[in-house]
Protein backbone atom coordinates (compact mmCIF):
# COMPACT_ATOMS: atom_id res chain seq x y z
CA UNK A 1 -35.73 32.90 10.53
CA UNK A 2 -35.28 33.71 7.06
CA UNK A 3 -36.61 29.93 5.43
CA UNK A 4 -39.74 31.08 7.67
CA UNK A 5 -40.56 34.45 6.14
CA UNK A 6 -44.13 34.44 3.56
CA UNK A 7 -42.60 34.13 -0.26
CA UNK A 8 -43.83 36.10 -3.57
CA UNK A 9 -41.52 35.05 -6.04
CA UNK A 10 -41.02 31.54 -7.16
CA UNK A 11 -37.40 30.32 -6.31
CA UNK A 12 -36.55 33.13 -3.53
CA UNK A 13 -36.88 30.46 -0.89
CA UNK A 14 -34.37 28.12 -2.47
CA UNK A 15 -32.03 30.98 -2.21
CA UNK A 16 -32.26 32.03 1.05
CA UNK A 17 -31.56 28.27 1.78
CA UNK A 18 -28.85 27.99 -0.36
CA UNK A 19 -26.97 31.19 1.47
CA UNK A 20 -27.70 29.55 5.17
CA UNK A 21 -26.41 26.52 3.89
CA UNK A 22 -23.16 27.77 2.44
CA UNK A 23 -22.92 30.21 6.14
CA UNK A 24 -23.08 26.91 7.95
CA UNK A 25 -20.89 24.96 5.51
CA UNK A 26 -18.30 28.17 6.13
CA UNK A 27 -18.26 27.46 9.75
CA UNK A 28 -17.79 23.60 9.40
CA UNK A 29 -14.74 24.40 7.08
CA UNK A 30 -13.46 27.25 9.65
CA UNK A 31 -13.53 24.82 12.70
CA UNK A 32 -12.32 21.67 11.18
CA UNK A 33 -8.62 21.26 11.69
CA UNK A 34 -6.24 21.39 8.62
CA UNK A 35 -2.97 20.06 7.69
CA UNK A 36 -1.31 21.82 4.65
CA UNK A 37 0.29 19.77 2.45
CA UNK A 38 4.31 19.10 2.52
CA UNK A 39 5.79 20.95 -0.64
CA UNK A 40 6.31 17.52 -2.34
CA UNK A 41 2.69 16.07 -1.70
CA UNK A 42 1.73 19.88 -2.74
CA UNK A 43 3.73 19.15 -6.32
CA UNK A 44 2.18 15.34 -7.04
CA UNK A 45 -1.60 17.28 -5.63
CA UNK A 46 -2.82 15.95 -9.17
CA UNK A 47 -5.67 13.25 -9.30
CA UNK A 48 -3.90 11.30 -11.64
CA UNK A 49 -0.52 11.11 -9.36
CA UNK A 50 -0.93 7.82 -7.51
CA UNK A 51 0.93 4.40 -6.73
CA UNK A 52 -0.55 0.64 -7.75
CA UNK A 53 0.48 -2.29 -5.97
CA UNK A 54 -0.32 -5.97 -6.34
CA UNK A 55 -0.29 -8.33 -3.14
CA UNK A 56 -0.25 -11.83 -3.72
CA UNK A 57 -1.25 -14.10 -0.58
CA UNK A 58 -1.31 -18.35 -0.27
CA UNK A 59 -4.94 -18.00 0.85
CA UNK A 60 -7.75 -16.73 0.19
CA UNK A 61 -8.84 -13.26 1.17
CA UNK A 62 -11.48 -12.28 3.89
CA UNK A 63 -13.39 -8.69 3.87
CA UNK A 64 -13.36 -8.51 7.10
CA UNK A 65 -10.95 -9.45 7.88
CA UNK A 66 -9.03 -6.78 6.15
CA UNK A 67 -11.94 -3.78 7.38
CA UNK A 68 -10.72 -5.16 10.74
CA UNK A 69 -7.17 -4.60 10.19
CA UNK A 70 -7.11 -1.64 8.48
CA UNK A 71 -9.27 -0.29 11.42
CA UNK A 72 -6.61 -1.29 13.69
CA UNK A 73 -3.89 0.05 12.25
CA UNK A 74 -3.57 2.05 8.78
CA UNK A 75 -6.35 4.76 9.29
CA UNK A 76 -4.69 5.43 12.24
CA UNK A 77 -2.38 6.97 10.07
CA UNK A 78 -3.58 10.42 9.82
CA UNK A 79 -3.49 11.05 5.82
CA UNK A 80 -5.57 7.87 5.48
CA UNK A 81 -7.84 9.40 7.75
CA UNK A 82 -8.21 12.78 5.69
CA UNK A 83 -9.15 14.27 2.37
CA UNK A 84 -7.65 16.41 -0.05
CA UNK A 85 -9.54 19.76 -0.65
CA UNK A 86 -8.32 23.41 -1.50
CA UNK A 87 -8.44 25.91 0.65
CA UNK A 88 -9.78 29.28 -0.66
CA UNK A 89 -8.85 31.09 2.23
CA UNK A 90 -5.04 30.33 1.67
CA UNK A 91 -4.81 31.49 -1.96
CA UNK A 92 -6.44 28.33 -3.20
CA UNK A 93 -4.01 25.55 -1.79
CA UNK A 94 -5.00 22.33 -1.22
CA UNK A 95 -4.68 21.14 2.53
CA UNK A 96 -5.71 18.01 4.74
CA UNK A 97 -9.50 17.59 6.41
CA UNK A 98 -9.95 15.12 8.50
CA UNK A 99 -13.29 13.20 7.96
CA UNK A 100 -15.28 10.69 9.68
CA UNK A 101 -14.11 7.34 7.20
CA UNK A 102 -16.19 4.19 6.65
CA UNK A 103 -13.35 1.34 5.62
CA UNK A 104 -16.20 -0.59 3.68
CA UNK A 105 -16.56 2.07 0.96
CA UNK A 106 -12.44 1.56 0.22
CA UNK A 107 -12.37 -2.17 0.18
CA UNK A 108 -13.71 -3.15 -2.86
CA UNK A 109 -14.38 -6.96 -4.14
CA UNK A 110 -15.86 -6.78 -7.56
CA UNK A 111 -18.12 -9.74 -8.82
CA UNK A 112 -16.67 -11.45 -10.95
CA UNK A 113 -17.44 -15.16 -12.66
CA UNK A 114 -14.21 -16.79 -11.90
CA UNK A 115 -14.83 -19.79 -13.34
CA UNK A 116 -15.08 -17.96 -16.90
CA UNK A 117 -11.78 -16.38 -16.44
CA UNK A 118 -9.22 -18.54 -19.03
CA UNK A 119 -6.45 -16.73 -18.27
CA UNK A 120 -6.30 -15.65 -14.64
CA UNK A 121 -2.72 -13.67 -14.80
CA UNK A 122 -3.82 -11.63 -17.77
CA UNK A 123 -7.17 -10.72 -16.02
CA UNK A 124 -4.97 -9.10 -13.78
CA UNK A 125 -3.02 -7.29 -15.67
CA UNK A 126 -6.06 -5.59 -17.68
CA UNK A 127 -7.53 -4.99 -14.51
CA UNK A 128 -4.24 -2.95 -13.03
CA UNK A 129 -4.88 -1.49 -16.71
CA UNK A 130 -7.65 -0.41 -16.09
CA UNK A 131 -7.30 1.34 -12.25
CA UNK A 132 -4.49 2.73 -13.71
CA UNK A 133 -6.41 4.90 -16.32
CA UNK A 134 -9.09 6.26 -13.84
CA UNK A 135 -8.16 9.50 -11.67
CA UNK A 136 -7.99 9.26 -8.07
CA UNK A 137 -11.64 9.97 -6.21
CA UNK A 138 -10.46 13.23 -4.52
CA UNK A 139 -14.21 13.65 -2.61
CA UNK A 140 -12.49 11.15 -0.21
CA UNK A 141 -9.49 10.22 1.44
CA UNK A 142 -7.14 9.22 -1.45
CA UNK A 143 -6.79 4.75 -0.90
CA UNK A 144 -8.41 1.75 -2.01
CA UNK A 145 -8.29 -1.78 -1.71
CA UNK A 146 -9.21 -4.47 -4.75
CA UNK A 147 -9.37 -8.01 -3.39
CA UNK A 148 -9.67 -10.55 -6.07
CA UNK A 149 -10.33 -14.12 -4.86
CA UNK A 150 -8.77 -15.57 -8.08
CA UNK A 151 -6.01 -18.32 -8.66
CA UNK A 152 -2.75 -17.16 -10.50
CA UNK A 153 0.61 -18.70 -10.94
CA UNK A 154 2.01 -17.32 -8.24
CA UNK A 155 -1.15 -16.68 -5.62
CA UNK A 156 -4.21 -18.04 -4.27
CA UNK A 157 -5.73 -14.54 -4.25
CA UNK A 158 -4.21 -10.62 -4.47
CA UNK A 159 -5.26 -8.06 -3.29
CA UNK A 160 -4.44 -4.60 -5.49
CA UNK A 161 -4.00 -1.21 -4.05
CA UNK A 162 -4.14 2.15 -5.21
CA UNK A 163 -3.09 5.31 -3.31
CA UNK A 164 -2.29 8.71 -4.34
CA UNK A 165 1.54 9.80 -3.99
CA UNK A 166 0.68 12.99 -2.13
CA UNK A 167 -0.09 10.05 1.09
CA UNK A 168 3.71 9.21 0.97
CA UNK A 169 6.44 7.83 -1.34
CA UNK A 170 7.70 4.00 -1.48
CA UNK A 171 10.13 4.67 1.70
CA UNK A 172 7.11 5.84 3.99
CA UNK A 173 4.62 3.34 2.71
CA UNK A 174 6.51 0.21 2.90
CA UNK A 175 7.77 1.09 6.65
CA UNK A 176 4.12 1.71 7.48
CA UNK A 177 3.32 -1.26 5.86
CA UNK A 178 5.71 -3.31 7.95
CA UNK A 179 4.37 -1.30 11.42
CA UNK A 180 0.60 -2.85 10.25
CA UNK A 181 2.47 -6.44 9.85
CA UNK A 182 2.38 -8.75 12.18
CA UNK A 183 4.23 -12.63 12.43
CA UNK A 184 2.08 -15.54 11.71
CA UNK A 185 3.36 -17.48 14.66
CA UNK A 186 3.42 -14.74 16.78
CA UNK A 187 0.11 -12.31 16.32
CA UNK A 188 1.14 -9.72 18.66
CA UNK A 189 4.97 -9.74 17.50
CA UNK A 190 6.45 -7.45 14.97
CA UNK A 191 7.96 -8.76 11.26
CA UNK A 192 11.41 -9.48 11.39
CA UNK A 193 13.12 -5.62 9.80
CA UNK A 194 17.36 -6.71 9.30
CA UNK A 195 19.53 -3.52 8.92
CA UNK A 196 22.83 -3.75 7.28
CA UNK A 197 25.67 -3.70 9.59
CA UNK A 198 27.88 -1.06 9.71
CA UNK A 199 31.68 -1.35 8.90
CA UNK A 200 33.98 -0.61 11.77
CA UNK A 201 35.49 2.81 11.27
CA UNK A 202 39.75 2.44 10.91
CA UNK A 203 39.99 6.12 11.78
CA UNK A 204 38.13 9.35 12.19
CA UNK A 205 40.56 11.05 9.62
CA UNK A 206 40.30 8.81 7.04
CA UNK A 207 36.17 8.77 7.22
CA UNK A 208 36.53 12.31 7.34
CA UNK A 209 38.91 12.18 4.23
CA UNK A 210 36.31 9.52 2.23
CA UNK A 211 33.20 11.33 3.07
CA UNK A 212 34.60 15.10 2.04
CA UNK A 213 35.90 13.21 -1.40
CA UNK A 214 32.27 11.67 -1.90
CA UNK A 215 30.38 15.17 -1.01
CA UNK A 216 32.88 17.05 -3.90
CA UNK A 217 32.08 13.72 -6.13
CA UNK A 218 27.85 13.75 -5.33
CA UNK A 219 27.76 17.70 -6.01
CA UNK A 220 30.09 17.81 -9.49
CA UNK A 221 28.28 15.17 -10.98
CA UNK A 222 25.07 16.76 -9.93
CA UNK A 223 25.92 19.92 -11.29
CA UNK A 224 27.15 18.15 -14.35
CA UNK A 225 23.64 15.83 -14.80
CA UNK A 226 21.21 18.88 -13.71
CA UNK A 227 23.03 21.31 -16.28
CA UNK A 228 22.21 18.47 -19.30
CA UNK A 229 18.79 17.75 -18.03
CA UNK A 230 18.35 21.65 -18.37
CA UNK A 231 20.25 22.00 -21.46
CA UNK A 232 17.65 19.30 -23.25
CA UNK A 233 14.44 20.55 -21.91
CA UNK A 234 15.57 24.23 -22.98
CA UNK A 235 17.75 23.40 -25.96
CA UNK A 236 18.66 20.16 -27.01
CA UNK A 237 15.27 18.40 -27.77
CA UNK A 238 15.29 14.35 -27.81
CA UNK A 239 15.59 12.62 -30.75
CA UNK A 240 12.02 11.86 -31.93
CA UNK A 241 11.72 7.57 -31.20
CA UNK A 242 8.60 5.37 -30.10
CA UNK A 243 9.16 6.45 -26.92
CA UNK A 244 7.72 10.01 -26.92
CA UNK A 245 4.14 10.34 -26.88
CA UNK A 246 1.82 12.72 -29.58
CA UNK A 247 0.52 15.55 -27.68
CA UNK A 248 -2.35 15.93 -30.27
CA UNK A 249 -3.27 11.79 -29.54
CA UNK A 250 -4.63 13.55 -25.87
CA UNK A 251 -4.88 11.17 -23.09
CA UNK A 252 -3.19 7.94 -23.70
CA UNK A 253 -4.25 4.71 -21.72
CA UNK A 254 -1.42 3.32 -19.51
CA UNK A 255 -0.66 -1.00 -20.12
CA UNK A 256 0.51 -2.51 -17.17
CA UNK A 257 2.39 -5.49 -17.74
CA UNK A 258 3.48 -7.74 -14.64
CA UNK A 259 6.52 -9.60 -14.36
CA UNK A 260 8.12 -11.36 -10.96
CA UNK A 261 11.52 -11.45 -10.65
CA UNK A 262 13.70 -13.81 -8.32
CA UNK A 263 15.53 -10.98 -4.96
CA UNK A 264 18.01 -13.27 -4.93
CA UNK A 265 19.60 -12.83 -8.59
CA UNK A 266 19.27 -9.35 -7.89
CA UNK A 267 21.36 -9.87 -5.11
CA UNK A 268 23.77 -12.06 -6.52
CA UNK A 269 24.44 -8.83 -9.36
CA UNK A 270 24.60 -6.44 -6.89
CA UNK A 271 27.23 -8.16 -5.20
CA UNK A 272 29.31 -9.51 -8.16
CA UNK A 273 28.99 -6.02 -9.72
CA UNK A 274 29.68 -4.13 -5.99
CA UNK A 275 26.40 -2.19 -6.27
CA UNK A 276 23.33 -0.76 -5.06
CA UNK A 277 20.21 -2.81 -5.28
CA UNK A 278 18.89 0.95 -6.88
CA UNK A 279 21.32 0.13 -9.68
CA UNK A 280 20.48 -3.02 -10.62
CA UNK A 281 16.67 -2.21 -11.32
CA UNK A 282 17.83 1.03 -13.37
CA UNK A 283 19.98 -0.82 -15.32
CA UNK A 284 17.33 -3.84 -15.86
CA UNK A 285 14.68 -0.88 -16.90
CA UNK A 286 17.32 0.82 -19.40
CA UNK A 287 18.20 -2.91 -20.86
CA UNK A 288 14.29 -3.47 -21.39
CA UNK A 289 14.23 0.26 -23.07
CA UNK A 290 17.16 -0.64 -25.22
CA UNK A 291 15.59 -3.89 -26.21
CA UNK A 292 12.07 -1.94 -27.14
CA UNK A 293 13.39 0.00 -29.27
CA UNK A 294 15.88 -1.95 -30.87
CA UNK A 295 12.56 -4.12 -31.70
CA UNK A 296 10.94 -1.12 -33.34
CA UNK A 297 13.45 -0.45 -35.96
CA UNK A 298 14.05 -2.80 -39.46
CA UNK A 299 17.21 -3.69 -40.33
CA UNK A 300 20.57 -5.69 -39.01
CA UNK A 301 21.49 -5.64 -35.35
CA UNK A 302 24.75 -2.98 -36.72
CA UNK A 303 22.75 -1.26 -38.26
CA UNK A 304 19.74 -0.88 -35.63
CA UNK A 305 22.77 -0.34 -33.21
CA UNK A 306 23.88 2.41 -35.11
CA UNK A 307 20.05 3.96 -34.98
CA UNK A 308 20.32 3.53 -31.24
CA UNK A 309 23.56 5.15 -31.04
CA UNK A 310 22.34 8.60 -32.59
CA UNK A 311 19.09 8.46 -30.49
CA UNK A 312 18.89 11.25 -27.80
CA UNK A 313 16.69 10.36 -24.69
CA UNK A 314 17.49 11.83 -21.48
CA UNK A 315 15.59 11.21 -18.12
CA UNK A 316 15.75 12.14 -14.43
CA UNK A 317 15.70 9.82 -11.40
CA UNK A 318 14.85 10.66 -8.16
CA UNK A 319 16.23 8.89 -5.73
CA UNK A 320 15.31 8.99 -2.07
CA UNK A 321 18.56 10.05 0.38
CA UNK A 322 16.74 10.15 3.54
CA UNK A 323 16.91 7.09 5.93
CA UNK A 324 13.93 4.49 6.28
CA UNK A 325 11.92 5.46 9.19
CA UNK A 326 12.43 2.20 11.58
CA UNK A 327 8.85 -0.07 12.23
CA UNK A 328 9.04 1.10 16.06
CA UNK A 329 9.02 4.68 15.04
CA UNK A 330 5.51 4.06 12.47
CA UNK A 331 4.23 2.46 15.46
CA UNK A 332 4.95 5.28 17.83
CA UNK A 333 3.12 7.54 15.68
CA UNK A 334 -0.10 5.73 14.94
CA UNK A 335 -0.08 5.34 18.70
CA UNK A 336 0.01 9.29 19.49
CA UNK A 337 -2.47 9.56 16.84
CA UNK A 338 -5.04 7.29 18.54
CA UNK A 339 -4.32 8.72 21.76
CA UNK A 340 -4.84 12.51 20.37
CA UNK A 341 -8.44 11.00 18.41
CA UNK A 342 -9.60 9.78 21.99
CA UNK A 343 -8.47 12.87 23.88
CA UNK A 344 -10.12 15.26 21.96
C-alpha cells in the first residue's frame, strides 16, 4: 500500500495520505444519495437567508423533552435530516446529503444568570439580535433550537428558532409544525386545523364569468406592478430617505424588535374592511414605515407630509398562491420517510 512504502523526503508521506484520503472521500460523496435543490431553495442557497421564530410556552421548557420530540417527528422530515453542500460534479450546485444527525448539537440552552436579567423582554430581543446577525452553520443541516428558561410578560419560557429558508417557506413550515403538534388532552390526537367553508356556487356560468374577470384583473395589474418594479430598478432610482442603506457602511447589524398583537383585531379589520388577513399586516407594516419616516424629518406635520409625498420607495411582495398542504398530508410524508430510512 502506498502509506507502507520506505520514505526519503520529509512530507511525501503526508501526501500520499492526503490523495487516499480525498479517493475515499470521492467515493463517500459518489454513493451518498443527493437531492438537488428546488429552483427557489437554489435562489435563497445563501448562509445568511434564514427564518427566526420566537415560541412562547406557560411552562417551563425540558431538553429532553424537546430531543425526544424532535426525534419523533421533525427530522423525519428529510431536509432536517440533510446538509447543504455543492456539488462539483454538477457545475458547482449545491444539493442535499443526507447525514447521520445528533438532535443534542441543535438544541441549544445557553447559561445564563437569570436572576441578573432586569429586563427579561429586552434580553430577548438583543438575543434574536444577535442570531440574527450570525450566518447559518452550513457544515450541518441548516436548524436550531434556543430554549430560554426565562420569565417574560407574556411566557414562562420561549423557545427561539432559526432555520434557513432554502428548508421551506412560512406555508410548509407552519403545516409541518402543526403535523409535529399534538392536543394536550389527547396525546395521540391531532391539533384542531378549521378550513374556511366554501360558498355554495349559484351557477357554473357565472363562476366561470367571475373567475375569467379575476384572471384578466390578476395578470393586468401584474403586468402593470412588474413593469414599475422594472422601470425603478433600471431607471427610476428611489428617492434617497433613511430607509436605504450605505453600501460603503458594509455589513449592517439587523435590530429585532418584538411586538404581540391581539388575532382578533386583525380579524375584526379584515372583516369590517372585506379583506385578506395578508392585507391587513401589509398595510400595518406600510403605516409603521410611514410613521418612521415621518419621525425622521423636522418640521410641521404639512410640511413633513409634503416630504413624504415626493418620496419614491417601491418594493415587491411575494405572496404565496399555492394551497396549504393539509396536517394529514405532512404526516403521510414523514411516515414514508421513516418507512424508506428502515427499509434501506
Amino acid at each position: 500500500m502506498l502509506y507502507n512504502r520506505s520514505i526519503h523526503y520529509k512530507g511525501w508521506r503526508i501526501l500520499k495520505l492526503t490523495m487516499k484520503a480525498e479517493k475515499v472521500m470521492e467515493r463517500e460523496i459518489e454513493t451518498t444519495p443527493i437531492e438537488p435543490l428546488s429552483p427557489m431553495s437554489h435562489m435563497l442557497s445563501s448562509p445568511n437567508f434564514f427564518i427566526v421564530i420566537t415560541f412562547g410556552f406557560k411552562t417551563r421548557c425540558n431538553r429532553s423533552a424537546f430531543v425526544d420530540g424532535i426525534n419523533n417527528t421533525l427530522i423525519n422530515a428529510p431536509r432536517f435530516s440533510s446538509k447543504m453542500e455543492i456539488n462539483y460534479k454538477k457545475k458547482g450546485e449545491p444539493v442535499w446529503i443526507p447525514v447521520k444527525l445528533r438532535v443534542d448539537d441543535h438544541i441549544i440552552v445557553p447559561d445564563l444568570e437569570y436572576s441578573n436579567i432586569q429586563n427579561p423582554d429586552q434580553f430577548v430581543e438583543d438575543y434574536t439580535s444577535n442570531i440574527a446577525n450570525i450566518p447559518m452553520d452550513m457544515s450541518k443541516p441548516l436548524w436550531e433550537f434556543h430554549l430560554l428558561n426565562m420569565k417574560t410578560s407574556k411566557a414562562e419560557s420561549l423557545a427561539i428558532v432559526k432555520i434557513h429558508h432554502s428548508i421551506g417557506d412560512g406555508m410548509s413550515l407552519m403545516s409541518l409544525l402543526l403535523a409535529c403538534s399534538r392536543k394536550i388532552s389527547d396525546p395521540d390526537a391531532l391539533v384542531s386545523n378549521t378550513t374556511a367553508t366554501k360558498k355554495p356556487a349559484d351557477s357554473m356560468a357565472w363562476w366561470l364569468f367571475v373567475g375569467f374577470w379575476f384572471m384578466i384583473r390578476v395578470t393586468f395589474t401584474t403586468i402593470v406592478e412588474f413593469s414599475k418594479l422594472m422601470l425603478t430598478v433600471c431607471f427610476l432610482e428611489d428617492t434617497k430617505n433613511p430607509l436605504m442603506g450605505n453600501p460603503s457602511d458594509g455589513f449592517q447589524s439587523w435590530k429585532v424588535v418584538h411586538r404581540i398583537i391581539s388575532f382578533e383585531d386583525v380579524k375584526l379589520i379584515k372583516d369590517t374592511m372585506n379583506m385578506k388577513v395578508n392585507d391587513v399586516l401589509l398595510g400595518m407594516t406600510q403605516a409603521g414605515l410611514s410613521r418612521y419616516l415621518s419621525s425622521k424629518y423636522d418640521g410641521s406635520t404639512a410640511e413633513k407630509k409634503k416630504i413624504l409625498e415626493k418620496l419614491r420607495v417601491r418594493g415587491a411582495v411575494a405572496i404565496n398562491l399555492r394551497p396549504a398542504t393539509k396536517i394529514e398530508v405532512m404526516i403521510i410524508i414523514t411516515n414514508f420517510t421513516i418507512i424508506q430510512k428502515q427499509h434501506f
